[in-house]
C-alpha atoms as a PDB file:
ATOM      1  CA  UNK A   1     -18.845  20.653  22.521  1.00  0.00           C
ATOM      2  CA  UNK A   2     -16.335  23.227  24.187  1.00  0.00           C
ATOM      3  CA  UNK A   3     -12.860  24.451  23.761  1.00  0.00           C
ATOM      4  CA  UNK A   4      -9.592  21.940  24.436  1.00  0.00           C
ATOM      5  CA  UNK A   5      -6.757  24.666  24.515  1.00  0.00           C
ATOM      6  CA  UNK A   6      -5.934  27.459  22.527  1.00  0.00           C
ATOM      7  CA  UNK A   7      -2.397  28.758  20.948  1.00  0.00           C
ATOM      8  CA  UNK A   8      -1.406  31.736  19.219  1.00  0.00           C
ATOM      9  CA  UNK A   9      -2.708  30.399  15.892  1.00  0.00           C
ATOM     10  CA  UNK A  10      -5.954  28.534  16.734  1.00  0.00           C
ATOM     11  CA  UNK A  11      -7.614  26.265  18.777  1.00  0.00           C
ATOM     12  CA  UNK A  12      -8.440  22.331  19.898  1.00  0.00           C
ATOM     13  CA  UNK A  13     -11.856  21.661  20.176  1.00  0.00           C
ATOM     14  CA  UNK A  14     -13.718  18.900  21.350  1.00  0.00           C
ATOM     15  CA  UNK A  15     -16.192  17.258  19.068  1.00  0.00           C
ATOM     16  CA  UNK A  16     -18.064  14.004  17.978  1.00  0.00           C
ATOM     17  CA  UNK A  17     -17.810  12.175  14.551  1.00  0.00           C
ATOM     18  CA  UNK A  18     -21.518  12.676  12.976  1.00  0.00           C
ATOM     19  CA  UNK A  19     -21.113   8.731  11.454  1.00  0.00           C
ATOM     20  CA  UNK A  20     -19.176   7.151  14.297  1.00  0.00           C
ATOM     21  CA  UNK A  21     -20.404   9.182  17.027  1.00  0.00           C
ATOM     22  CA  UNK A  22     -17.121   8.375  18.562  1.00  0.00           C
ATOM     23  CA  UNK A  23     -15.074  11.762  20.546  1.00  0.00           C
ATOM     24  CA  UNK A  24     -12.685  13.424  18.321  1.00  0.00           C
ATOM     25  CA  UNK A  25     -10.737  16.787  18.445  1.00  0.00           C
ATOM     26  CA  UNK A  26     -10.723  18.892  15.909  1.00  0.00           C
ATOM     27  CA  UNK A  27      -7.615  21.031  15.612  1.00  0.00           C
ATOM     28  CA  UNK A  28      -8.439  24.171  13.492  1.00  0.00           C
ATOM     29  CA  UNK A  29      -6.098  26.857  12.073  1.00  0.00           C
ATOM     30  CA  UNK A  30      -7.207  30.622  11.673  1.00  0.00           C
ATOM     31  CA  UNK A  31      -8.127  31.265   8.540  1.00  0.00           C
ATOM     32  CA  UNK A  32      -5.852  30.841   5.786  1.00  0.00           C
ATOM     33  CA  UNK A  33      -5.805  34.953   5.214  1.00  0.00           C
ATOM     34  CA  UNK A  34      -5.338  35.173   8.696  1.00  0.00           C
ATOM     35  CA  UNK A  35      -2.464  33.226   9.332  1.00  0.00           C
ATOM     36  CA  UNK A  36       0.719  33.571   7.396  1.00  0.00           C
ATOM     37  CA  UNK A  37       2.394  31.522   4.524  1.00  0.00           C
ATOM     38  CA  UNK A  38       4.854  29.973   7.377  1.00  0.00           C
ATOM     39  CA  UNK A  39       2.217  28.905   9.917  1.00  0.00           C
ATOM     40  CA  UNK A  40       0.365  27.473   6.867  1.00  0.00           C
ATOM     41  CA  UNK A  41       2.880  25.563   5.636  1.00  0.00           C
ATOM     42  CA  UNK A  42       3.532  24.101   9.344  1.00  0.00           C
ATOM     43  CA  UNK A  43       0.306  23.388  10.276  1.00  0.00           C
ATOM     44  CA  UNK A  44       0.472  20.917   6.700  1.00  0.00           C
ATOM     45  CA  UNK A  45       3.339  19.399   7.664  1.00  0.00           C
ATOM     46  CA  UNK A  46       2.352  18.587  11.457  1.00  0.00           C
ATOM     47  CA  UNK A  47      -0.855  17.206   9.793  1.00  0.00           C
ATOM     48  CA  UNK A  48       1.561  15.448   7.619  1.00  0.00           C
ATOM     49  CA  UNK A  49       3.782  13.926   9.977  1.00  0.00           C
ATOM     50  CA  UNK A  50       1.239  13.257  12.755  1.00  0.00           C
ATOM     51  CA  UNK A  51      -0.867  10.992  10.049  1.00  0.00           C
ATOM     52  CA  UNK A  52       2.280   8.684   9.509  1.00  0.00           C
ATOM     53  CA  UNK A  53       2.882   8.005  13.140  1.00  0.00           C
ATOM     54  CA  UNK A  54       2.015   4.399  14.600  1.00  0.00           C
ATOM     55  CA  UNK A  55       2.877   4.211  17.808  1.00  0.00           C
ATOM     56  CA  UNK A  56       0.860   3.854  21.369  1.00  0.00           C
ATOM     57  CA  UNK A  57       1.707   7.461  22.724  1.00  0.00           C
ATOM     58  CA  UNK A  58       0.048   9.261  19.549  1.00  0.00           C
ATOM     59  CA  UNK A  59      -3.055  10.560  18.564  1.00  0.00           C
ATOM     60  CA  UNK A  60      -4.621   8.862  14.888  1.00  0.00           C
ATOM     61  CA  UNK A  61      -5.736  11.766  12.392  1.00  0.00           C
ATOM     62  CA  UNK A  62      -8.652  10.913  10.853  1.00  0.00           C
ATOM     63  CA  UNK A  63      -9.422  13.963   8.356  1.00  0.00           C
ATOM     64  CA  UNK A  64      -7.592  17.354   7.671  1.00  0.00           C
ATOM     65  CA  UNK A  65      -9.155  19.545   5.181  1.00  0.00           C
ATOM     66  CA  UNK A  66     -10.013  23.213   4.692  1.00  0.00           C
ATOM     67  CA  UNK A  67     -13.563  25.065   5.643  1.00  0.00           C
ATOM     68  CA  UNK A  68     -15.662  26.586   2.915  1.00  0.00           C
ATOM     69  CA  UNK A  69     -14.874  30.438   5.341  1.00  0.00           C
ATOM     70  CA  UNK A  70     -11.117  28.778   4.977  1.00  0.00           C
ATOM     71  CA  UNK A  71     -10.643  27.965   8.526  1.00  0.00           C
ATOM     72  CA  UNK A  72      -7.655  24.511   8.446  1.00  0.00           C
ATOM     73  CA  UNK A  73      -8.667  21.959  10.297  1.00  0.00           C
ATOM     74  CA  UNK A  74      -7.361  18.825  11.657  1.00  0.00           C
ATOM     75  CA  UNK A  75      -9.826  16.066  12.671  1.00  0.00           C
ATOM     76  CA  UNK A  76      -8.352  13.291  15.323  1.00  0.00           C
ATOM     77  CA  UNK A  77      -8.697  11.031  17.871  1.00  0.00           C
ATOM     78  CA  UNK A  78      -9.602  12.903  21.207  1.00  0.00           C
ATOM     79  CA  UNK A  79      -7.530  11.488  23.836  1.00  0.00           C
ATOM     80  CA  UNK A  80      -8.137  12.025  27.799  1.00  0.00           C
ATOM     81  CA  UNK A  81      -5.166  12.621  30.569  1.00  0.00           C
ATOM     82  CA  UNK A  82      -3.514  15.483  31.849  1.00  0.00           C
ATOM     83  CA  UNK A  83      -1.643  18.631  30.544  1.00  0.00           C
ATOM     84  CA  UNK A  84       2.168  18.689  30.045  1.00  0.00           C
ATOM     85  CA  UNK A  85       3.789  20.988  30.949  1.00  0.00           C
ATOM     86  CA  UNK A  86       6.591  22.058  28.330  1.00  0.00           C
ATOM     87  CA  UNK A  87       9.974  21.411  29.070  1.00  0.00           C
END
């Protein structure tokens, strides 16, 4: 459906659930050969993390999971609003 935002190690990506049919973003991860063992291990633990939160101001994760080309993804709710700016 078209590119969210891109970082130095991936992208956001706007999507729909195939069941649901409800918007989701899918967060995905270059390829685990591509990235390194750090950005790896951080993109598990913001998966991680992110899944435990319950609170108004966060996004749910619904899915996070590896690619059969080995591409890390992280499936969740697709929120709309602005941009922040980073402090």
């Amino acid at each position: 459906m078209g590119v969210l935002g891109r970082g130095g190690f991936g992208a956001v990506y706007a999507a729909e659930h195939v069941g649901t049919r409800q918007p989701i973003a899918i967060k995905m991860l270059l390829s685990a050969s591509e990235a390194g063992t750090a950005e790896v291990r951080r993109f598990h633990r913001e998966a991680e993390v992110t899944a435990r939160l319950r609170h108004p101001n966060t996004v749910r994760v619904f899915d996070v999971g590896q690619t059969a080309s080995g591409a890390m993804y992280i499936a969740m709710e697709r929120l709309h609003g602005g941009t922040c700016q980073p402090i």
